[in-house]
Structures are given as structure tokens and as C-alpha cells.
Protein backbone atom coordinates (compact mmCIF):
# COMPACT_ATOMS: atom_id res chain seq x y z
CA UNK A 1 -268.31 67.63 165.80
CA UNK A 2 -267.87 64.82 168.05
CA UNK A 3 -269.83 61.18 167.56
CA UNK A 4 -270.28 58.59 170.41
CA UNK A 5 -270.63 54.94 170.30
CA UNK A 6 -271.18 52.83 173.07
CA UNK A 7 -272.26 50.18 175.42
CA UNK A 8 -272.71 49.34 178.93
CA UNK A 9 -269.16 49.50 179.54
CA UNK A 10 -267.23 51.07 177.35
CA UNK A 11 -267.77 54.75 175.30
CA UNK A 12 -266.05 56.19 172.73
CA UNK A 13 -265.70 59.37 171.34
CA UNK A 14 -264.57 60.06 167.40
CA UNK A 15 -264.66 63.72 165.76
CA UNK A 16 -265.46 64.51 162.63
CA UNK A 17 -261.47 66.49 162.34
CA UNK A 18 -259.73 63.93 161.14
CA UNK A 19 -261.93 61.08 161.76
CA UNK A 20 -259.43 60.84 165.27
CA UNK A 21 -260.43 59.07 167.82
CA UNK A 22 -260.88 61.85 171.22
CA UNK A 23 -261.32 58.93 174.35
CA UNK A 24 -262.12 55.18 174.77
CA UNK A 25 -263.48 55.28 178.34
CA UNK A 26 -264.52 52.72 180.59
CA UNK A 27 -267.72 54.42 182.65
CA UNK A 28 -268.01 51.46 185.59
CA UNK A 29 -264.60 52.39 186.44
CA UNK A 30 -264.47 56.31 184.65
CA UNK A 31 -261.23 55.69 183.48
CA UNK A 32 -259.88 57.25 179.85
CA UNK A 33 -257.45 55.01 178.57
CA UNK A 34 -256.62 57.01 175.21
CA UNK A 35 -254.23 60.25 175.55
CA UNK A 36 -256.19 63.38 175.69
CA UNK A 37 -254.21 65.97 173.39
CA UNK A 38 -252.51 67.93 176.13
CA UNK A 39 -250.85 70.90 174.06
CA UNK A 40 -247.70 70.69 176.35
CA UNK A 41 -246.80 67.10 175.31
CA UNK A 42 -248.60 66.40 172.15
CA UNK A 43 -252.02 67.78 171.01
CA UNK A 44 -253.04 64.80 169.18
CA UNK A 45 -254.68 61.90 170.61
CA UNK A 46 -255.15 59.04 167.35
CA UNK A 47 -254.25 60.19 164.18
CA UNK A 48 -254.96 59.02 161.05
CA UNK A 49 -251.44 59.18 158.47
CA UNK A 50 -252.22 59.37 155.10
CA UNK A 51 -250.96 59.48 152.35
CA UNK A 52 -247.07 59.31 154.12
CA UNK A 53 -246.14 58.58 157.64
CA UNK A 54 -244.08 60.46 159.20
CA UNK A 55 -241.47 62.71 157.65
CA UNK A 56 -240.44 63.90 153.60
CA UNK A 57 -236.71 65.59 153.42
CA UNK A 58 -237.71 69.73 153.66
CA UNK A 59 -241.53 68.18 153.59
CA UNK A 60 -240.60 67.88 149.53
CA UNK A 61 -241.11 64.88 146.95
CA UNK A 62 -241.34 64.75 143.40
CA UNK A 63 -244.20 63.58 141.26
CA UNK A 64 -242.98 63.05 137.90
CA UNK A 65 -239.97 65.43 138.12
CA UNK A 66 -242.67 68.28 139.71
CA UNK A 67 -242.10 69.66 143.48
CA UNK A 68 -244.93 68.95 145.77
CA UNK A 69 -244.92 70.11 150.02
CA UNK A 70 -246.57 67.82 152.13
CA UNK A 71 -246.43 68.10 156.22
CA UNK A 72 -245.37 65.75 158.23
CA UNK A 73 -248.26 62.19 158.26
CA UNK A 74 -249.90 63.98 155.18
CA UNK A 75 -252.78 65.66 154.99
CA UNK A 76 -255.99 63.37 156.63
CA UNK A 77 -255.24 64.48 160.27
CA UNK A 78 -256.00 68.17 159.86
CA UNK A 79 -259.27 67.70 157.75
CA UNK A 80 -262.92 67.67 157.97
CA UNK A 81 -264.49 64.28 157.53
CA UNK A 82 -268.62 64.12 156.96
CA UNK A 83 -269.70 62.10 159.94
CA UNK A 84 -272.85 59.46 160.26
CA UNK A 85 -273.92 57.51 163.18
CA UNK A 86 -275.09 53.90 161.53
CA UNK A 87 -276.13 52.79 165.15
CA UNK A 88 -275.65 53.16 168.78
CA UNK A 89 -271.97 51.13 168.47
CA UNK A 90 -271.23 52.29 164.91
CA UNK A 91 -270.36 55.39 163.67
CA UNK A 92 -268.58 55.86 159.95
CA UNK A 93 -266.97 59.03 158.67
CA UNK A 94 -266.27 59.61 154.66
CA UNK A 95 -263.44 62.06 153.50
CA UNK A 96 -263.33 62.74 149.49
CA UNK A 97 -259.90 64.44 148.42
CA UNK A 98 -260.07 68.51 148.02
CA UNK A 99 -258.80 71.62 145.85
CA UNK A 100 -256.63 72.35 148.95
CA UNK A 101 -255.11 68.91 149.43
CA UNK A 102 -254.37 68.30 145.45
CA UNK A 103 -252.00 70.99 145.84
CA UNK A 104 -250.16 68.88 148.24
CA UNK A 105 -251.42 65.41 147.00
CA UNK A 106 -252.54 65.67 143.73
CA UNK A 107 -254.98 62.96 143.38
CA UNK A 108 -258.85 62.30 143.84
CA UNK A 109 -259.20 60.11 146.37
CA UNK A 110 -261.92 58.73 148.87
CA UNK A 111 -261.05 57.34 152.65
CA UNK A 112 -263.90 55.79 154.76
CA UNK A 113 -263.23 54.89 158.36
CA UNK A 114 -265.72 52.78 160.25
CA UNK A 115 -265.66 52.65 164.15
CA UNK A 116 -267.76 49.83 165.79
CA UNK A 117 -267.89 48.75 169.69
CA UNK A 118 -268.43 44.99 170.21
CA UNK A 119 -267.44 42.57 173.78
CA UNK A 120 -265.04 45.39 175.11
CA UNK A 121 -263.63 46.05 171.74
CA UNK A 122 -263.18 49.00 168.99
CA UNK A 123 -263.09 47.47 165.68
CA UNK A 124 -261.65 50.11 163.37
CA UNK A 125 -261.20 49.96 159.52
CA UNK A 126 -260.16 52.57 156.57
CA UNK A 127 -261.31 52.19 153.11
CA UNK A 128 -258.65 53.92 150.95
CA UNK A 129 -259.85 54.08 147.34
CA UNK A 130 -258.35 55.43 144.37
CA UNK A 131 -260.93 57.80 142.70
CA UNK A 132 -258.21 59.28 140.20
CA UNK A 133 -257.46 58.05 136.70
CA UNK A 134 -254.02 57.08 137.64
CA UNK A 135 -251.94 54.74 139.88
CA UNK A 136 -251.87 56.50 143.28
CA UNK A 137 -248.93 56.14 145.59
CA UNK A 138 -248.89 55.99 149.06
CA UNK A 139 -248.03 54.66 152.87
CA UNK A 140 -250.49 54.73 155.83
CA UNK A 141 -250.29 54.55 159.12
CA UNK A 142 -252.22 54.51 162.63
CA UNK A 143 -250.93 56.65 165.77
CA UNK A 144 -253.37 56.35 168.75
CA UNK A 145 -251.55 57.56 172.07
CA UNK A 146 -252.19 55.62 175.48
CA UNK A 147 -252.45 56.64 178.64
CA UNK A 148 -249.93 55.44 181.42
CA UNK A 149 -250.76 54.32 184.48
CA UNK A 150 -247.13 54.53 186.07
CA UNK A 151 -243.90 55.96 184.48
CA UNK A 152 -242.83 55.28 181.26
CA UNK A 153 -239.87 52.89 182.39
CA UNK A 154 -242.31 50.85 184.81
CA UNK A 155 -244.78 50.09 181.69
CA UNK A 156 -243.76 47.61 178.92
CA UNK A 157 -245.33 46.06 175.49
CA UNK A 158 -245.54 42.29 175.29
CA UNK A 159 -245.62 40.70 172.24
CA UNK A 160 -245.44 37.23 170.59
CA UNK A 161 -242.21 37.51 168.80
CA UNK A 162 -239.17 35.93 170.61
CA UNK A 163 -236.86 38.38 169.43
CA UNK A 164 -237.44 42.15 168.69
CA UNK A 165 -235.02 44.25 166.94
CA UNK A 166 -235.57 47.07 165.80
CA UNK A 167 -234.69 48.64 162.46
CA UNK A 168 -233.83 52.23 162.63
CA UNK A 169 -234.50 54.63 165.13
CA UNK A 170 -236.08 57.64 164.22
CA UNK A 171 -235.09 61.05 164.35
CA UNK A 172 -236.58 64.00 164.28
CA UNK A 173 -239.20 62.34 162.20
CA UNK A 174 -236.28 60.87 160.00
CA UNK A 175 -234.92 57.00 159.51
CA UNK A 176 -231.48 56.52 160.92
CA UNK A 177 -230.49 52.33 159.88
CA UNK A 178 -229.38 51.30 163.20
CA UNK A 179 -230.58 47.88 164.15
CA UNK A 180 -231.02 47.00 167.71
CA UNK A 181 -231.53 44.04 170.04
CA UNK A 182 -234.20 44.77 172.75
CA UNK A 183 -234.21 41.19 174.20
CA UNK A 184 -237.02 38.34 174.29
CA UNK A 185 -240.31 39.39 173.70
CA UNK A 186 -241.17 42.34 176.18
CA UNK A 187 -239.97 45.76 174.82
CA UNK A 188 -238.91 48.13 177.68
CA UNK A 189 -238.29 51.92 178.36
CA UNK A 190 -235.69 53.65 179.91
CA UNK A 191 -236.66 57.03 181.03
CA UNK A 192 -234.69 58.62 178.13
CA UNK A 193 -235.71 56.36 175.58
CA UNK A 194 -237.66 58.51 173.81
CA UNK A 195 -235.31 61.59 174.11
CA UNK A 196 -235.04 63.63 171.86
CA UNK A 197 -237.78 63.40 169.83
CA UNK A 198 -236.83 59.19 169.06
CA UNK A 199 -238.95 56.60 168.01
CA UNK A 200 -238.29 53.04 167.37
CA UNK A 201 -239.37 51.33 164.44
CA UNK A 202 -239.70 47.66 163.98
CA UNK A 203 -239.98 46.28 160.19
CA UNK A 204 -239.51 42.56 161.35
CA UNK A 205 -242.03 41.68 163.71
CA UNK A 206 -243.69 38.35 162.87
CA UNK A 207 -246.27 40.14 165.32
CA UNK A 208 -249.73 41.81 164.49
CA UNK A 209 -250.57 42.25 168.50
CA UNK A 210 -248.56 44.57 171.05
CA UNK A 211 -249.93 44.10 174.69
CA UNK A 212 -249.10 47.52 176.76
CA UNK A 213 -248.74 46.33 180.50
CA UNK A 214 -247.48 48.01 183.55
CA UNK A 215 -245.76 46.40 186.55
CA UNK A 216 -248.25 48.16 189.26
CA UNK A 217 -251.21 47.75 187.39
CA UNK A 218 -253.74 45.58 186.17
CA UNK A 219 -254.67 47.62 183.44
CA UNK A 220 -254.35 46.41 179.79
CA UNK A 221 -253.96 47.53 176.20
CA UNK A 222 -254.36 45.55 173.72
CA UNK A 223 -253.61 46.03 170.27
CA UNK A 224 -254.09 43.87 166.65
CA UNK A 225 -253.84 44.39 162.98
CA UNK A 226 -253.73 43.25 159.90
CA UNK A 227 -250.99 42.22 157.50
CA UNK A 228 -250.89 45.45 155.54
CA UNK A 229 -249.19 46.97 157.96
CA UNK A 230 -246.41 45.08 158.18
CA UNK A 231 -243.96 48.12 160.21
CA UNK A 232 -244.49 49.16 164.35
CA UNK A 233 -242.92 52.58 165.54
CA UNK A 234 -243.14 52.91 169.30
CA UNK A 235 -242.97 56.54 170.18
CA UNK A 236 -243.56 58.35 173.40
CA UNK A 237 -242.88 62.47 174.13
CA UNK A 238 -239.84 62.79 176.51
CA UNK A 239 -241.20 63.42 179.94
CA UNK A 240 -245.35 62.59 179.02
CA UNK A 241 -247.22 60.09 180.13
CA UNK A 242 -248.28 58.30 177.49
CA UNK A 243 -247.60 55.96 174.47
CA UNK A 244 -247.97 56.13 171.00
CA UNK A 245 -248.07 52.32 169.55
CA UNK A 246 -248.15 52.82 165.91
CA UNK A 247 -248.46 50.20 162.33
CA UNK A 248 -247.54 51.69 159.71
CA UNK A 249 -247.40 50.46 155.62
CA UNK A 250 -244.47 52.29 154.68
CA UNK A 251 -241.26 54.40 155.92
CA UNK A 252 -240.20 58.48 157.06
CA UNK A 253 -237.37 59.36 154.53
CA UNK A 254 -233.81 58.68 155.47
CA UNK A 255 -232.28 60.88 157.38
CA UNK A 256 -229.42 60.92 154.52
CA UNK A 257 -231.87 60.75 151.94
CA UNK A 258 -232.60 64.04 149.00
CA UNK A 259 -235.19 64.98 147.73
CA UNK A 260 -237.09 61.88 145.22
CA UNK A 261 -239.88 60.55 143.32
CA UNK A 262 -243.28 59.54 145.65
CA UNK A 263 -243.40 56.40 144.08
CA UNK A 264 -239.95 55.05 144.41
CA UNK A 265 -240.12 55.37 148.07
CA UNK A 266 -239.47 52.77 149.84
CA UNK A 267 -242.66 50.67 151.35
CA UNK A 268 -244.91 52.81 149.17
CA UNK A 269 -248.26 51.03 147.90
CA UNK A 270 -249.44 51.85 144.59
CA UNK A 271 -252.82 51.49 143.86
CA UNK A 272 -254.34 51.58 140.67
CA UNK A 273 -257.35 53.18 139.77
CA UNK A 274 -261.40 52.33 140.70
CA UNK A 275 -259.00 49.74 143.29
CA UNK A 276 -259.66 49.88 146.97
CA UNK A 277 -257.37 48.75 149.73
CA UNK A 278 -258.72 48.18 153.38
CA UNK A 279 -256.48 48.31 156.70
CA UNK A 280 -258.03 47.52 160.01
CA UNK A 281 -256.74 46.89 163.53
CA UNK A 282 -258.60 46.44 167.05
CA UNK A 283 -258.35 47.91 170.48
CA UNK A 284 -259.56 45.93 173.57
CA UNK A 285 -259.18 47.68 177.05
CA UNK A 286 -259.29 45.66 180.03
């Protein structure tokens, strides 16, 4: 089921699977600025990655010396959240953990994520709290996927850093340490930057705002958050037009790594019982 908020500009559309965002529009000028899930490129459009981002080695980890499986970005993404609409520019949706994802993730949990429209913005924030009688471990991450309004190597993200290297690239889902220099503030593409299933992922960036800007258009993305997630992967498919900018709280496995404990991991948050940790970021279209 799909929820709407809007205003005289702007609408936006959130369903109840996965609490994922399905189009920020702007109606004066009926333009979608959010990716719309084309199966042949990517059929996702915002996920939401909890309680890991991106990749486990053989989708494995242990829990005190037990074997859990866990897909790739966990198990939020593919679920059914209970939807309410608090107004006409507010709309939250409520997820409490299952039978079916304690065999994956076995802890009671509750995640609440809160969309409101306000002055050409969507203010987004998830409530992740710890419902279980034990510390609960684990990384979370955002993955919305823009639209491009020219190629790939004619769009760039600005941001306020005056250096950005990256980290490790990422492959196949997997860390590979390889720092790299990208230059002075504006991050660019090459049309095979992304090839290969890459990603780039940036664990210094004094940063919380990436500005995606093309060179023939006017168009804008804008894109803030808060300190909690201190990582950015940039990922795009090979060949599609869009552009995943992505925060994230905590790290894919190596690609070298074997099989370990959840909690050990690095970047993992551990959060102790009745506790409640928020993360919230912004999107403003112009």
C-alpha cells in the first residue's frame, strides 16, 4: 500500500514494503527526481538497510559461536511495515521484529520511520529501538537512488570537504582497503566507474551534505544527515541512469574477511536494551 504526502509543489510517495520511498515529484514541472525501480538496472528505488549494510562473507555471521544467514542490507527492505497518515505532509510507518526475521536476526526489535514535507523538503527519520532483553548489534544505512538528467560522467556531487578520498572500493558488495584521491571537493564519474558492480565508500568525510549537480542542468539534489552516519558509499549500476548516494553507520565485510562474530564487526553499534537510537537525513529538490 502506497501513502502520499504533499504540498503545492512537491508529492511524495512511501509504501508500506519496506517503508521505501517510490517518487519525490515536483507536479509544476512533473518531474520524478527519485529512481523508479526499473527491473533491468535495479528494482529498488530507497531502501532502508537494517540491521547490516551491504554484504556478510557467504551471507553468514556468528552470534555467540551460532551460524545465522542474513541477505545482503538485512532484512527491513523486503518487509511489511503498518502504515498511518498523521497529516496531509506526514505519514509514519512502524515495523516490530517477526518469527521469520529472528531466524535471521534474532532479536525483538521496533523501527519507526517518519516522512514529513516542509519548504521543498523531505525530512526523514528512523527510530531504531531495542525491544529485546539484550545488547543488540547492528549498522544502518540509507540507499535512495536519483535520477540523472544527463550521463553519468556529465553529473557530479559537490561537497564541503576540500579533499575526498575514499576508503575502499567495494566489490561485489565486499570492502577492498584501497584508498583513493578524487581531487578537491567535487567527486566525478567516469563512464566505467561503477563497473563492475563498484561502489566507493568514503569513511572520512568531515561532510554531512552531498549536492548532486549536472553540467547541462539546473536541476539539484540535495542531501544532509546526521552524525550517526558517519560513512558515504556512492554507487551507481553500470550503464543506468541514476545514482545511489548512500550514509551508512557501519561497513560490508572484507573482501578477505571469514566468517565472525556480529558484534565484533567493525562500525557495529550496540545498543542496549529499552535504548533507542534515532538517524535522520533530508532531501531538498530544486
Amino acid at each position: 500500500m502506497n501513502y502520499i504526502i504533499k504540498d503545492n509543489h512537491m508529492e511524495v510517495v512511501v509504501s508500506t514494503f519496506g517503508a521505501e520511498m517510490h517518487s519525490i515529484k515536483d507536479n509544476n514541472l512533473n518531474y520524478e527526481y527519485l529512481w523508479q525501480g526499473e527491473e533491468e538496472f535495479w528494482g529498488f528505488r530507497a531502501p532502508i538497510l537494517f540491521p547490516i549494510v551491504s554484504a556478510l562473507k557467504n551471507q553468514e555471521y556468528l552470534l555467540n559461536g551460532q551460524k545465522y544467514s542474513m541477505p545482503n542490507h538485512g532484512v527491513i527492505r523486503t518487509n511489511e511495515f503498518t502504515g498511518s497518515q498523521i497529516s496531509d505532509k506526514e505519514v509514519k510507518f512502524t515495523f516490530s521484529a517477526t518469527e521469520e526475521t529472528k531466524k535471521m536476526y534474532p532479536f525483538d526489535f521496533k523501527m519507526e520511520v517518519t516522512y514529513r514535507l516542509e519548504n521543498h523538503k523531505v525530512y526523514i527519520s528512523h527510530l531504531i529501538t531495542n525491544t529485546s532483553t539484550e545488547t543488540m548489534p547492528f549498522t544502518f544505512g540509507l540507499h535512495p537512488g536519483f535520477n540523472l538528467d544527463d550521463k553519468l560522467e556529465n553529473s557530479y556531487l559537490e561537497f564541503e570537504d576540500e579533499k575526498l578520498i575514499s576508503n575502499v572500493d567495494l566489490k561485489d558488495g565486499f570492502m577492498i582497503a584501497k584508498e583513493m584521491d578524487y581531487g578537491v571537493k567535487n567527486l566525478t564519474f567516469k563512464v566505467d566507474t561503477f563497473s563492475q558492480s563498484k561502489a566507493l565508500v568514503f569513511g572520512n568525510l568531515k561532510s554531512r551534505q552531498a549536492i548532486l549537480r549536472f553540467q547541462n542542468s539546473p536541476r539539484t539534489v540535495t542531501m544532509n544527515w546526521n552524525d550517526d552516519l558517519p560513512l558515504l558509499a556512492v554507487w551507481a549500476k553500470a550503464g543506468a541512469p541514476f545514482l545511489c548516494i548512500e550514509p551508512w553507520c557501519g561497513w560490508a565485510d572484507n573482501y578477505e574477511d571469514t566468517i565472525n562474530e556480529l558484534s565484533s564487526k567493525k562500525g557495529m553499534v550496540l545498543l542496549a536494551p529499552n535504548q533507542v537510537r534515532e538517524y535522520k537525513y533530508t532531501i531538498d529538490v530544486a
